[in-house]
C-alpha atoms as a PDB file:
ATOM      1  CA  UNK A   1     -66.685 -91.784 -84.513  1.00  0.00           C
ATOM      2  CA  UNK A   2     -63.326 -92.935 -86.194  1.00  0.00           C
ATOM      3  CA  UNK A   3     -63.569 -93.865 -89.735  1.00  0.00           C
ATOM      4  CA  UNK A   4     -60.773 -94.195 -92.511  1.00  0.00           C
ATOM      5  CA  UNK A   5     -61.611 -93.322 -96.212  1.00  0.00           C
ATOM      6  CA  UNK A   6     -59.608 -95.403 -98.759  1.00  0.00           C
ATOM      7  CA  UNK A   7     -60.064 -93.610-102.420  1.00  0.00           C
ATOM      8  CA  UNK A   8     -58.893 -94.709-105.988  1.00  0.00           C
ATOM      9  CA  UNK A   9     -59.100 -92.699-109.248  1.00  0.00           C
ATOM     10  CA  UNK A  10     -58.235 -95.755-110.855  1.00  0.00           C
ATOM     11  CA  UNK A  11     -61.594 -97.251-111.697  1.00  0.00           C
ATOM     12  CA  UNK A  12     -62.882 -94.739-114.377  1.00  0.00           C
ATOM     13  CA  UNK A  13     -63.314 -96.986-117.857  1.00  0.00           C
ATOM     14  CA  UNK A  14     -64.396 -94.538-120.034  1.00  0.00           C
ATOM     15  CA  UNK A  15     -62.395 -95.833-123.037  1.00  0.00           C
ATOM     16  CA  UNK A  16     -61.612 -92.735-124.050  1.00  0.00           C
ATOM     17  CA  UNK A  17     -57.762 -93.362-124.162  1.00  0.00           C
ATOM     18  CA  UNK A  18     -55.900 -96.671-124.327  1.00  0.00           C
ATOM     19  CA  UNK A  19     -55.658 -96.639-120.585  1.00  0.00           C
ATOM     20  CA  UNK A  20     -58.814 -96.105-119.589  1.00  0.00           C
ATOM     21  CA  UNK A  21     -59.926 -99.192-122.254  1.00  0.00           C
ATOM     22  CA  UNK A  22     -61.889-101.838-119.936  1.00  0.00           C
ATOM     23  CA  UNK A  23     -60.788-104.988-121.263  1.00  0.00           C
ATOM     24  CA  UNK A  24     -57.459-104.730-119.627  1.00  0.00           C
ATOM     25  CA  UNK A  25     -57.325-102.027-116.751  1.00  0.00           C
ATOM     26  CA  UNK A  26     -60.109-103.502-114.138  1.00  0.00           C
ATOM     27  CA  UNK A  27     -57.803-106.928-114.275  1.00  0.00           C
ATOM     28  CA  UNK A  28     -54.855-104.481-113.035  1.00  0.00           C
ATOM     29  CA  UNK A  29     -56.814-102.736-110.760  1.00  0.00           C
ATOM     30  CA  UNK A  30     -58.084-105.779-109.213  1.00  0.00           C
ATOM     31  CA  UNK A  31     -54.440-107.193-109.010  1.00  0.00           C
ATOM     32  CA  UNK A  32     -53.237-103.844-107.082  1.00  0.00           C
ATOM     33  CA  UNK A  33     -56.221-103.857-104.727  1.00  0.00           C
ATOM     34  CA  UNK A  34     -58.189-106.808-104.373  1.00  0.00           C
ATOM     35  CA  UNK A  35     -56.526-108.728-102.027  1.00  0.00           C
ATOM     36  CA  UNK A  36     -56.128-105.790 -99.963  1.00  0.00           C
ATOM     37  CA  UNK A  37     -59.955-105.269-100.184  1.00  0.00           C
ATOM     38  CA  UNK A  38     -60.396-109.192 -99.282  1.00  0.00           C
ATOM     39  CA  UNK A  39     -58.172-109.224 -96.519  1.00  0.00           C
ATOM     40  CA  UNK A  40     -60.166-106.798 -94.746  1.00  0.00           C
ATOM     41  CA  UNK A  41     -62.820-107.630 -92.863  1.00  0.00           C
ATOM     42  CA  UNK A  42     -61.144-111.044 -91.805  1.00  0.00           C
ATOM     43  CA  UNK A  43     -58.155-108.681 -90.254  1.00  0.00           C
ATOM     44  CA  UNK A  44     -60.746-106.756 -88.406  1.00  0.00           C
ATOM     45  CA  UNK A  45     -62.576-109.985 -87.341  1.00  0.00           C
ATOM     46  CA  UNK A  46     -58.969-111.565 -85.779  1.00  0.00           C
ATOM     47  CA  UNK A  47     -58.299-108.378 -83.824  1.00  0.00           C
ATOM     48  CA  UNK A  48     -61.522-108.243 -82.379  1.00  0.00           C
ATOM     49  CA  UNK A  49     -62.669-104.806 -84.434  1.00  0.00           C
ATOM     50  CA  UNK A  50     -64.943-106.157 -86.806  1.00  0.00           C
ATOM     51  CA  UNK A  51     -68.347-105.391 -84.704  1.00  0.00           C
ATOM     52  CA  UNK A  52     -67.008-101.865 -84.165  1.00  0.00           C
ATOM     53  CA  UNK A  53     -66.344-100.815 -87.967  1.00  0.00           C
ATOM     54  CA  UNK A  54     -68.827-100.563 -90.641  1.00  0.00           C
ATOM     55  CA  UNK A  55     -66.951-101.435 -94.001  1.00  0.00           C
ATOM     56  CA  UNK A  56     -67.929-100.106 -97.419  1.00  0.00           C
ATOM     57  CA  UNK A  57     -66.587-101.275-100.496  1.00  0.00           C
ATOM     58  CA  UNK A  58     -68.844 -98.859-103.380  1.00  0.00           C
ATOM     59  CA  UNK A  59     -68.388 -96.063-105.661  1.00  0.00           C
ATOM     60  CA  UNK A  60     -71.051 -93.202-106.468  1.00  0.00           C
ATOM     61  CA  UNK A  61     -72.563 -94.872-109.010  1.00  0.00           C
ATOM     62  CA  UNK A  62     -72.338 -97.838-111.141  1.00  0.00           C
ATOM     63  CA  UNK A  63     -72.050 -98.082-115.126  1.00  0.00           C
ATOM     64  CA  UNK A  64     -73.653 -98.452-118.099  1.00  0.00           C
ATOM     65  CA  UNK A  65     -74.268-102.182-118.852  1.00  0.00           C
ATOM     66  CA  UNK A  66     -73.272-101.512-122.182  1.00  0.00           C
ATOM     67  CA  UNK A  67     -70.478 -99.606-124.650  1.00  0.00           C
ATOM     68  CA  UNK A  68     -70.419 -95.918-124.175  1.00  0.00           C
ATOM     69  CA  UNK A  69     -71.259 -93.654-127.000  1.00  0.00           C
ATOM     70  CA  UNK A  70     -69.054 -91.605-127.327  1.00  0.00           C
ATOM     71  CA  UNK A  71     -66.599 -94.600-127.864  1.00  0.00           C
ATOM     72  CA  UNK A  72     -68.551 -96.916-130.689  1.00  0.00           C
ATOM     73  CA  UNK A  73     -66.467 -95.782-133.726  1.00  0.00           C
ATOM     74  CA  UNK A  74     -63.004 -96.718-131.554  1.00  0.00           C
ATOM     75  CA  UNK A  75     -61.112 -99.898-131.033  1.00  0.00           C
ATOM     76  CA  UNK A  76     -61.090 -99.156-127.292  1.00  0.00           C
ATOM     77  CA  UNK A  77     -64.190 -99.900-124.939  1.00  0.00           C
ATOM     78  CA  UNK A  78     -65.117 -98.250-122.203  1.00  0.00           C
ATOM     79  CA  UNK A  79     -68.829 -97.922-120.030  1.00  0.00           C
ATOM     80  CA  UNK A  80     -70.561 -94.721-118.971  1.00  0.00           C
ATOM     81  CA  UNK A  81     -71.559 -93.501-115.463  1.00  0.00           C
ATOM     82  CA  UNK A  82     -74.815 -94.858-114.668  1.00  0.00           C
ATOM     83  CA  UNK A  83     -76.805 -93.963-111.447  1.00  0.00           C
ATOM     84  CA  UNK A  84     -79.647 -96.816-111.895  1.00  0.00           C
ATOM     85  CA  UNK A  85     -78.203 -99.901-110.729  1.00  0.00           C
ATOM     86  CA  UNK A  86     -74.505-100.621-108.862  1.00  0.00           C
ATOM     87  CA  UNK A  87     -73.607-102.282-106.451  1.00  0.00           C
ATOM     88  CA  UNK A  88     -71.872-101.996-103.114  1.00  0.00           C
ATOM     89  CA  UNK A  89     -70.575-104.684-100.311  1.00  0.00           C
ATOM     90  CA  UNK A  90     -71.000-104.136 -96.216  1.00  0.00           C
ATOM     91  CA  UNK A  91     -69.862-105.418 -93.628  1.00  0.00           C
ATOM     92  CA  UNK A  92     -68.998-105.328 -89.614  1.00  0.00           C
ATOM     93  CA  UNK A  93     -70.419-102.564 -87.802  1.00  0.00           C
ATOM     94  CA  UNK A  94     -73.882-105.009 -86.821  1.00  0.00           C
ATOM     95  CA  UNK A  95     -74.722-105.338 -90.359  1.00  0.00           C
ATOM     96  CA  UNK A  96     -75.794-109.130 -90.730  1.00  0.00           C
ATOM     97  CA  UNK A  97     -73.545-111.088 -92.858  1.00  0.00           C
ATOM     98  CA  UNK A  98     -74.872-113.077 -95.880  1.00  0.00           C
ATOM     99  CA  UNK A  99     -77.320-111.022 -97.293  1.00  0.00           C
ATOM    100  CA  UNK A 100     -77.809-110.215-100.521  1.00  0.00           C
ATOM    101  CA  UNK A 101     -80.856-107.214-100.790  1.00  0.00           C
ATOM    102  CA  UNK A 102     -81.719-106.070-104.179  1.00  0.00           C
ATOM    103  CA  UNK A 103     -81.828-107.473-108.281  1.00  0.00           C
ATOM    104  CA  UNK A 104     -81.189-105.874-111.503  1.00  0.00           C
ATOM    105  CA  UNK A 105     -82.596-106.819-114.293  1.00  0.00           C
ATOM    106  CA  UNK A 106     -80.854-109.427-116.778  1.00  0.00           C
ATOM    107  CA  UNK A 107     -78.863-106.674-118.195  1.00  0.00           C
ATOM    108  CA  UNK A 108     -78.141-104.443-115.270  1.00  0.00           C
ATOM    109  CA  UNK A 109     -80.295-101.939-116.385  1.00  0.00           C
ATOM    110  CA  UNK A 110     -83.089-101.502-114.467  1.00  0.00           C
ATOM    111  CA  UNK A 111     -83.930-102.405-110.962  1.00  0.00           C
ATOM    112  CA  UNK A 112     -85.622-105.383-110.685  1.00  0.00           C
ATOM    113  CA  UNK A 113     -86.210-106.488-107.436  1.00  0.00           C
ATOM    114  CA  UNK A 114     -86.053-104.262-104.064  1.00  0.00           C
ATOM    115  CA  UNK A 115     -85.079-100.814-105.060  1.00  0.00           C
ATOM    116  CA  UNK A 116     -82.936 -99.043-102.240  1.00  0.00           C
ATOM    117  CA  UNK A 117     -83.473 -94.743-102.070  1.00  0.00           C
ATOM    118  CA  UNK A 118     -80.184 -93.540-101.665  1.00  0.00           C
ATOM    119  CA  UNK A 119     -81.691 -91.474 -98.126  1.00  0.00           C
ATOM    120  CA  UNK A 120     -82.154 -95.108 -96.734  1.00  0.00           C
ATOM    121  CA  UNK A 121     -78.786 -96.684 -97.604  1.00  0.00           C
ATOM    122  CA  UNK A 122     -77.507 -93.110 -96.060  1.00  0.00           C
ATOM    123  CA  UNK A 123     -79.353 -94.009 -93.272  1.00  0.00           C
ATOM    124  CA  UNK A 124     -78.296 -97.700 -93.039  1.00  0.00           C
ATOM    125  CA  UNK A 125     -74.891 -96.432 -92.925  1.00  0.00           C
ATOM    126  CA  UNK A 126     -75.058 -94.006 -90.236  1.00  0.00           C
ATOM    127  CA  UNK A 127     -77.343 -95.999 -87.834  1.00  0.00           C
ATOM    128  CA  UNK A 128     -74.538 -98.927 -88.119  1.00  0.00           C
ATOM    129  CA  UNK A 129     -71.610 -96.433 -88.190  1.00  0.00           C
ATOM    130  CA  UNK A 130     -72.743 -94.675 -84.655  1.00  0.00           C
ATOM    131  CA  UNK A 131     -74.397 -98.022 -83.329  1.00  0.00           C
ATOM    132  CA  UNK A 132     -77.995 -96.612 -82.764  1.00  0.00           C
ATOM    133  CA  UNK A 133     -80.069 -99.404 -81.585  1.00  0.00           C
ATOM    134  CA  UNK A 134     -83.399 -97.732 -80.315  1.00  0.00           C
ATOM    135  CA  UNK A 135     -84.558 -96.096 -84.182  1.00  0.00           C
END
Protein backbone atom coordinates (compact mmCIF):
# COMPACT_ATOMS: atom_id res chain seq x y z
CA UNK A 1 0.00 0.00 0.00
CA UNK A 2 1.24 3.49 -1.32
CA UNK A 3 0.39 6.37 0.79
CA UNK A 4 1.91 10.01 0.91
CA UNK A 5 2.09 11.92 4.30
CA UNK A 6 1.76 15.74 3.91
CA UNK A 7 2.89 17.42 7.48
CA UNK A 8 2.80 21.13 8.72
CA UNK A 9 4.26 22.56 11.97
CA UNK A 10 2.44 25.51 11.15
CA UNK A 11 -0.83 25.02 12.96
CA UNK A 12 0.33 25.24 16.67
CA UNK A 13 -1.66 28.54 18.24
CA UNK A 14 -0.43 28.52 21.47
CA UNK A 15 -0.15 32.34 21.75
CA UNK A 16 2.76 32.16 23.41
CA UNK A 17 4.70 34.52 20.99
CA UNK A 18 3.30 37.04 18.51
CA UNK A 19 3.45 34.40 15.85
CA UNK A 20 1.87 31.79 17.24
CA UNK A 21 -1.21 34.50 18.26
CA UNK A 22 -4.52 32.91 16.60
CA UNK A 23 -6.26 35.82 15.42
CA UNK A 24 -3.97 36.24 12.52
CA UNK A 25 -1.81 33.03 11.74
CA UNK A 26 -4.73 30.29 10.89
CA UNK A 27 -5.94 33.07 8.08
CA UNK A 28 -2.19 32.64 6.67
CA UNK A 29 -2.09 29.19 7.06
CA UNK A 30 -5.26 28.70 5.34
CA UNK A 31 -4.06 31.06 2.46
CA UNK A 32 -0.72 28.83 2.01
CA UNK A 33 -2.63 25.54 2.12
CA UNK A 34 -6.16 25.53 1.65
CA UNK A 35 -6.62 25.50 -1.77
CA UNK A 36 -4.11 22.92 -2.05
CA UNK A 37 -6.11 20.86 0.54
CA UNK A 38 -9.44 21.65 -1.62
CA UNK A 39 -8.09 20.80 -4.78
CA UNK A 40 -7.47 17.41 -3.72
CA UNK A 41 -9.80 14.99 -3.85
CA UNK A 42 -11.41 16.56 -7.10
CA UNK A 43 -7.70 15.96 -8.78
CA UNK A 44 -7.85 12.42 -7.66
CA UNK A 45 -11.52 12.07 -8.82
CA UNK A 46 -10.49 13.49 -12.67
CA UNK A 47 -7.60 11.02 -12.92
CA UNK A 48 -9.54 8.22 -11.98
CA UNK A 49 -7.58 7.65 -8.35
CA UNK A 50 -10.04 8.79 -6.06
CA UNK A 51 -11.61 5.14 -5.17
CA UNK A 52 -8.03 3.92 -4.69
CA UNK A 53 -6.77 6.61 -2.01
CA UNK A 54 -8.12 7.17 1.34
CA UNK A 55 -7.59 11.00 2.14
CA UNK A 56 -7.15 12.43 5.63
CA UNK A 57 -7.19 15.90 6.40
CA UNK A 58 -6.71 15.81 10.76
CA UNK A 59 -4.24 16.52 13.33
CA UNK A 60 -3.69 14.49 16.72
CA UNK A 61 -5.92 16.29 18.54
CA UNK A 62 -8.06 19.25 18.49
CA UNK A 63 -8.04 22.44 20.91
CA UNK A 64 -9.31 23.95 23.68
CA UNK A 65 -12.59 25.79 22.82
CA UNK A 66 -11.42 28.48 24.81
CA UNK A 67 -8.16 30.93 25.76
CA UNK A 68 -5.26 29.02 27.10
CA UNK A 69 -4.01 29.69 30.53
CA UNK A 70 -1.03 30.20 30.43
CA UNK A 71 -1.80 33.16 28.00
CA UNK A 72 -4.81 35.22 29.97
CA UNK A 73 -2.59 38.06 31.35
CA UNK A 74 -1.16 38.67 27.46
CA UNK A 75 -2.44 40.64 24.56
CA UNK A 76 -1.88 37.58 22.36
CA UNK A 77 -4.42 34.55 22.20
CA UNK A 78 -3.75 31.34 21.64
CA UNK A 79 -5.85 27.66 22.45
CA UNK A 80 -4.46 24.60 24.20
CA UNK A 81 -4.17 20.97 22.96
CA UNK A 82 -7.28 19.27 23.67
CA UNK A 83 -7.87 15.48 23.05
CA UNK A 84 -11.87 15.55 23.67
CA UNK A 85 -13.36 16.78 20.63
CA UNK A 86 -11.61 17.64 16.91
CA UNK A 87 -12.35 17.06 14.00
CA UNK A 88 -11.06 15.38 10.88
CA UNK A 89 -12.35 15.15 7.00
CA UNK A 90 -12.22 11.68 4.72
CA UNK A 91 -12.52 10.92 1.73
CA UNK A 92 -11.93 8.38 -1.45
CA UNK A 93 -10.70 5.12 -0.58
CA UNK A 94 -14.79 3.64 -0.38
CA UNK A 95 -15.54 5.95 2.34
CA UNK A 96 -19.16 7.29 1.47
CA UNK A 97 -19.25 10.88 0.72
CA UNK A 98 -21.61 13.27 2.61
CA UNK A 99 -21.54 12.14 5.92
CA UNK A 100 -21.20 13.92 8.76
CA UNK A 101 -20.79 11.23 12.07
CA UNK A 102 -20.42 12.78 15.38
CA UNK A 103 -21.54 16.35 17.58
CA UNK A 104 -19.88 18.36 20.13
CA UNK A 105 -21.47 20.09 22.39
CA UNK A 106 -22.38 23.95 21.87
CA UNK A 107 -18.98 24.85 22.95
CA UNK A 108 -16.82 22.11 21.58
CA UNK A 109 -16.22 20.73 24.73
CA UNK A 110 -17.66 17.67 25.24
CA UNK A 111 -18.91 15.04 22.93
CA UNK A 112 -22.29 15.23 22.35
CA UNK A 113 -23.55 13.01 19.98
CA UNK A 114 -21.75 9.65 18.63
CA UNK A 115 -18.45 9.41 20.33
CA UNK A 116 -15.74 7.69 18.00
CA UNK A 117 -12.74 5.43 20.17
CA UNK A 118 -9.74 6.33 18.56
CA UNK A 119 -9.11 2.05 17.98
CA UNK A 120 -12.24 2.35 15.63
CA UNK A 121 -11.33 5.43 13.56
CA UNK A 122 -7.76 3.42 13.43
CA UNK A 123 -9.64 0.79 12.19
CA UNK A 124 -11.85 2.76 9.72
CA UNK A 125 -8.72 3.91 8.27
CA UNK A 126 -6.96 0.80 7.66
CA UNK A 127 -9.96 -1.30 6.44
CA UNK A 128 -10.47 1.63 3.67
CA UNK A 129 -6.69 2.14 3.18
CA UNK A 130 -6.06 -1.81 2.25
CA UNK A 131 -9.71 -2.21 0.76
CA UNK A 132 -10.89 -5.11 3.10
CA UNK A 133 -14.37 -5.86 2.21
CA UNK A 134 -15.18 -9.25 4.03
CA UNK A 135 -14.61 -7.72 8.06
Amino acid sequence: MRYVQLFDWGWDFHGTNASEDIRGRPDEEMRDHGSAGRSVAPDLRQRGLLDDTLVVLGGEFGRTPFREGRTAKSDILGRDHFPDCYTMVIAGGGVKGGIEYGESDELGFSVARNKVNIYDLQGTLLINSASITNV
